[in-house]
Protein backbone atom coordinates (compact mmCIF):
# COMPACT_ATOMS: atom_id res chain seq x y z
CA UNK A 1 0.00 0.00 0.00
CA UNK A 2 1.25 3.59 -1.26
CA UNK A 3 2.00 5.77 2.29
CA UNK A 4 0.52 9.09 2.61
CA UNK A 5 2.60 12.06 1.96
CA UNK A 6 2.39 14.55 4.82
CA UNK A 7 4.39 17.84 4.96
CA UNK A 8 4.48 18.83 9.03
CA UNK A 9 3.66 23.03 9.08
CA UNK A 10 4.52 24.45 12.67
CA UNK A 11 6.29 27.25 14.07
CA UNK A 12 7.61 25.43 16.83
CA UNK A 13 10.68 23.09 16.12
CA UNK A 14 10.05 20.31 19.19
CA UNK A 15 6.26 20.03 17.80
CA UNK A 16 6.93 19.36 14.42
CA UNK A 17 9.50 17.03 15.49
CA UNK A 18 6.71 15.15 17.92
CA UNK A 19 4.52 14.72 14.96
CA UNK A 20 7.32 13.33 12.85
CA UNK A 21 8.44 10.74 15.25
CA UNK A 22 4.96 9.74 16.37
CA UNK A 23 3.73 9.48 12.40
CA UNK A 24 6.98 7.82 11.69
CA UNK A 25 6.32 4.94 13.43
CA UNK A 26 3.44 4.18 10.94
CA UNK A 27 4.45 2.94 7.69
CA UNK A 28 1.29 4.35 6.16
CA UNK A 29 2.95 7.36 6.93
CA UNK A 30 6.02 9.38 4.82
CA UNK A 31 7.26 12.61 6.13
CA UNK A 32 8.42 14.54 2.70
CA UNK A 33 8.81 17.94 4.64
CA UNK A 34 8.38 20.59 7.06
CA UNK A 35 7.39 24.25 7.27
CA UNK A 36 7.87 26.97 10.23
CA UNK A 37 5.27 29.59 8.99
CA UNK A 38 2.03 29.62 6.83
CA UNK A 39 3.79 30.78 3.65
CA UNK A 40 6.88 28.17 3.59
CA UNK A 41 3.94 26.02 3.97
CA UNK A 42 2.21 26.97 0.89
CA UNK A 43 5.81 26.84 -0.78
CA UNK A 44 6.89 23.71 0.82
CA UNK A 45 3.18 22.24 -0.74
CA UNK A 46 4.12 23.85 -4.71
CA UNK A 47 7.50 21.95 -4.08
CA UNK A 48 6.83 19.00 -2.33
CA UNK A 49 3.43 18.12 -3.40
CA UNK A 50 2.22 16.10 -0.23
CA UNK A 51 -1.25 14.29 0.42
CA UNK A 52 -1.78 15.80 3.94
CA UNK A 53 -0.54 19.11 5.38
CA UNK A 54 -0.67 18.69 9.15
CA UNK A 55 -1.07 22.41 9.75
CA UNK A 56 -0.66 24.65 13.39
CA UNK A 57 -3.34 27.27 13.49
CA UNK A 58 -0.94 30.16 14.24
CA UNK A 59 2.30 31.16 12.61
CA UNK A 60 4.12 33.44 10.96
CA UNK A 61 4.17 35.74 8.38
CA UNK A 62 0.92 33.88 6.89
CA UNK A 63 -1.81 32.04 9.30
CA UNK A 64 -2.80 28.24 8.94
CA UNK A 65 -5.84 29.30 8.16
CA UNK A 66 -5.39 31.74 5.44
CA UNK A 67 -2.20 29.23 4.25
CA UNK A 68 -4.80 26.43 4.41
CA UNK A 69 -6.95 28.50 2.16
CA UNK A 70 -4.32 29.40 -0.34
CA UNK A 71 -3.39 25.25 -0.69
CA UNK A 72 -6.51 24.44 -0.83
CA UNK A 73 -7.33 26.97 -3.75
CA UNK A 74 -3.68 26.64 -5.72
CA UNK A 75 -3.99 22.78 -4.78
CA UNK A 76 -7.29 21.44 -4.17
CA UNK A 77 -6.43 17.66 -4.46
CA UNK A 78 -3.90 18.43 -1.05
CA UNK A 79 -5.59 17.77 2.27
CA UNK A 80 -5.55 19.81 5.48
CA UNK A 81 -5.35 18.68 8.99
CA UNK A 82 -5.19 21.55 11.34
CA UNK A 83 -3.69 20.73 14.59
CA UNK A 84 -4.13 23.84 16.96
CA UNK A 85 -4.47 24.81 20.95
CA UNK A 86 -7.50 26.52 20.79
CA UNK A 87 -10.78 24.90 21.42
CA UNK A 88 -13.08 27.85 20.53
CA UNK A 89 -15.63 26.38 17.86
CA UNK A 90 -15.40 29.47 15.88
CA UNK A 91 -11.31 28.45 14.88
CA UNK A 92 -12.86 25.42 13.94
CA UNK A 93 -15.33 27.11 11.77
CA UNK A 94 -12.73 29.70 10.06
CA UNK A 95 -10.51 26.43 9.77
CA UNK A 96 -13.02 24.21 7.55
CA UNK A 97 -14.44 27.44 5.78
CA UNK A 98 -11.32 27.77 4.16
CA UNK A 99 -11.12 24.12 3.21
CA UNK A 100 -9.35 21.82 6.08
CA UNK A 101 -10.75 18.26 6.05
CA UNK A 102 -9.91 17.73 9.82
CA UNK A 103 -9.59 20.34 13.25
CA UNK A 104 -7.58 18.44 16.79
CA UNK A 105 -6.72 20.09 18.94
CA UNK A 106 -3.09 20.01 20.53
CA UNK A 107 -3.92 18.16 23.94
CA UNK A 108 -5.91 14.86 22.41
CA UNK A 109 -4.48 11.80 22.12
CA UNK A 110 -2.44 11.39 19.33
CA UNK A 111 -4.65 8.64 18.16
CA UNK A 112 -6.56 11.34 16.77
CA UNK A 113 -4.68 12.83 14.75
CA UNK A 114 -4.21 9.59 12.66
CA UNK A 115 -8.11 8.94 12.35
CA UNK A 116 -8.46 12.71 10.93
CA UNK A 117 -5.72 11.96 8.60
CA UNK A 118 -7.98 8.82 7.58
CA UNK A 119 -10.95 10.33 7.06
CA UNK A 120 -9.55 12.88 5.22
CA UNK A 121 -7.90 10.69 2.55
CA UNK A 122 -11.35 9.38 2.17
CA UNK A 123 -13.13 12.12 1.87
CA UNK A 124 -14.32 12.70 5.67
CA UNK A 125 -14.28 15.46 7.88
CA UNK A 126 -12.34 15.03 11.64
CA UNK A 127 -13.13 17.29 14.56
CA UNK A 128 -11.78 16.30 18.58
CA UNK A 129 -15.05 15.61 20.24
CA UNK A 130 -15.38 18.91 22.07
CA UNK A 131 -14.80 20.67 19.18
CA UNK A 132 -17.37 18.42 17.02
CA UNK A 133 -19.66 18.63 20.43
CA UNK A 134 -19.77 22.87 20.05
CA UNK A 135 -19.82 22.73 16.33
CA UNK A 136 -23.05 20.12 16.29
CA UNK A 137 -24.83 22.74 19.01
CA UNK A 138 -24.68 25.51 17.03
CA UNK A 139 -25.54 23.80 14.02
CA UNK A 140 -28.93 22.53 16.45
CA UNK A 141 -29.40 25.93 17.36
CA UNK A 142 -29.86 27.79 13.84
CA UNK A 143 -31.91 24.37 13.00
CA UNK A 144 -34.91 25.68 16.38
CA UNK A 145 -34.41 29.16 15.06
CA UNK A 146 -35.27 28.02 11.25
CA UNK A 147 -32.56 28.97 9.38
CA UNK A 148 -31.95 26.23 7.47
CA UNK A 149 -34.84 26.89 5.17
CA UNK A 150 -33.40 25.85 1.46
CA UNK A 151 -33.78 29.31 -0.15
CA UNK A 152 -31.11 29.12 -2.45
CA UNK A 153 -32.63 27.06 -5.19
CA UNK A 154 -30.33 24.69 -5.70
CA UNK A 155 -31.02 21.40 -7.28
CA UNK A 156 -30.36 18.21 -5.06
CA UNK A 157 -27.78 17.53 -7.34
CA UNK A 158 -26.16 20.63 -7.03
CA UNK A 159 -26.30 20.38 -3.01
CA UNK A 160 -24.84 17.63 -3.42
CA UNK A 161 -21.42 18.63 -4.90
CA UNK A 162 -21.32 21.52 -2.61
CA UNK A 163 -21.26 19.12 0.11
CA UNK A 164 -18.36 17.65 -1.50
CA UNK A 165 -16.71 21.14 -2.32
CA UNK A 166 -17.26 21.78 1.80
CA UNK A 167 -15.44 18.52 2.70
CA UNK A 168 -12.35 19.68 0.19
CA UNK A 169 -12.92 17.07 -2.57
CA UNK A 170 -11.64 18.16 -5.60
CA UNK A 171 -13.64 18.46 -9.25
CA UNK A 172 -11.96 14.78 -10.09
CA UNK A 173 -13.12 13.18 -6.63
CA UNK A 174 -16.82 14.71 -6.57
CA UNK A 175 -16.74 13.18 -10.70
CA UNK A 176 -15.71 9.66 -9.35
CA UNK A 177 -17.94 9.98 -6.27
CA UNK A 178 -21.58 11.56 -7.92
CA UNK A 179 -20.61 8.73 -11.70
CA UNK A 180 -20.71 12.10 -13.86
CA UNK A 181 -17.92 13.79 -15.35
CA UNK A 182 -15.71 16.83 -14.35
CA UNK A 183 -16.87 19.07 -17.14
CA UNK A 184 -20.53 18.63 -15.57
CA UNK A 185 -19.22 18.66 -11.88
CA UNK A 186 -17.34 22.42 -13.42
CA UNK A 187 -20.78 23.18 -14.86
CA UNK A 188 -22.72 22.63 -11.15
CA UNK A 189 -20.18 24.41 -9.79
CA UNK A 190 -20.81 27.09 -12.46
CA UNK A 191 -24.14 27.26 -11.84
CA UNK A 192 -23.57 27.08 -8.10
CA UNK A 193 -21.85 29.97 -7.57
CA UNK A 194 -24.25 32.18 -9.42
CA UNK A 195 -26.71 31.36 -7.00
CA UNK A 196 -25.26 31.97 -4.55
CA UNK A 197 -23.92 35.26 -6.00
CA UNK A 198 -20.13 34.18 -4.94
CA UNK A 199 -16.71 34.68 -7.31
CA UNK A 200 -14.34 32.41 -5.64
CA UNK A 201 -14.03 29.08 -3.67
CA UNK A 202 -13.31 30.45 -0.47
CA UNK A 203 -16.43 32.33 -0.63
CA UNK A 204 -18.62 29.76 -1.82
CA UNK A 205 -17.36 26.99 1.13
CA UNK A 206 -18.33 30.41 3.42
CA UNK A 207 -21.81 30.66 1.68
CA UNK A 208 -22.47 26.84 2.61
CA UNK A 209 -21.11 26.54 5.79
């Protein structure tokens, strides 16, 4: 079996080097690189071209979360796992707006970080259970105040590749996973957007989130 490509991004040397020696012991696992702010990061991922970025949440010179959103728009088919400290839901929200399949936070187990990794390569989003706890009750909250009325007009087909888009899969993936091509997933995504009245990726993940 082919290991997974993972570039470590962190500004602090003895955490990168935790997460090396901890994936390393894996042999699903191959550590191609490493990064010590947001926009080596984005660099490291043009040169290096990894299948998971496990990414700190604040750096240097350019954020994990605005690096995560400049991979995931220059290189949609490379994952994000943010690792971070803070267990606000609201860096979890900013973190899979701009397109990270998985949020854990810095004090789990590091268990967890492997099953995010997992789900991610299949298409799955990973949150640590408090963070996935917060996230579900404001999702339940917005559901008693009714705002999750459908008033966009989206077909179900269409909802369905932004679903995808949301969870980072890229125009090839949503193809293989929906049996239609990736001229018609470019054509939903097309139609999409002016819906929803957005220009860009970023802004549509924002719109559906």
């Amino acid at each position: 079996m082919k290991s997974i490509k993972i570039l470590i991004a962190d500004d602090f040397p003895f955490v990168r080097k935790g997460i090396r020696v901890c994936l390393s012991q894996s042999s699903s696992y191959s550590i191609v690189g490493e990064a010590s702010d947001g926009l080596e990061a984005v660099k490291e991922v043009a040169r290096l071209r990894p299948d998971v970025v496990v990414m700190d949440v604040n750096m240097p010179n350019l954020s994990g979360i605005k690096a995560t959103e400049r991979i995931k728009e220059e290189f949609p088919d490379t994952l994000v796992v943010i690792v971070s400290m803070h267990d606000e839901a609201r860096y979890a929200t900013d973190a899979f707006k701009a397109g990270a399949s998985g949020y854990v936070l810095k004090g789990s187990e590091f268990e967890e970080l492997e099953a995010a990794i997992e789900k991610a390569m299949v298409g799955k989003l990973y949150a640590s259970p408090t963070i996935a706890e917060d996230l579900l009750g404001g999702f339940v909250e917005k559901v008693r105040q009714g705002v999750d009325q459908d008033t966009t007009g989206l077909t179900q087909r269409e909802k369905e590749v932004i679903n995808l888009i949301c969870k980072g899969a890229s125009s090839r993936v949503i193809a293989g996973e929906l049996f239609i091509s990736e001229s018609t997933v470019k054509s939903h995504r097309g139609n999409i957007m002016r819906k929803l009245d957005v220009h860009d990726k970023a802004s549509l993940v924002m719109e559906a989130i």
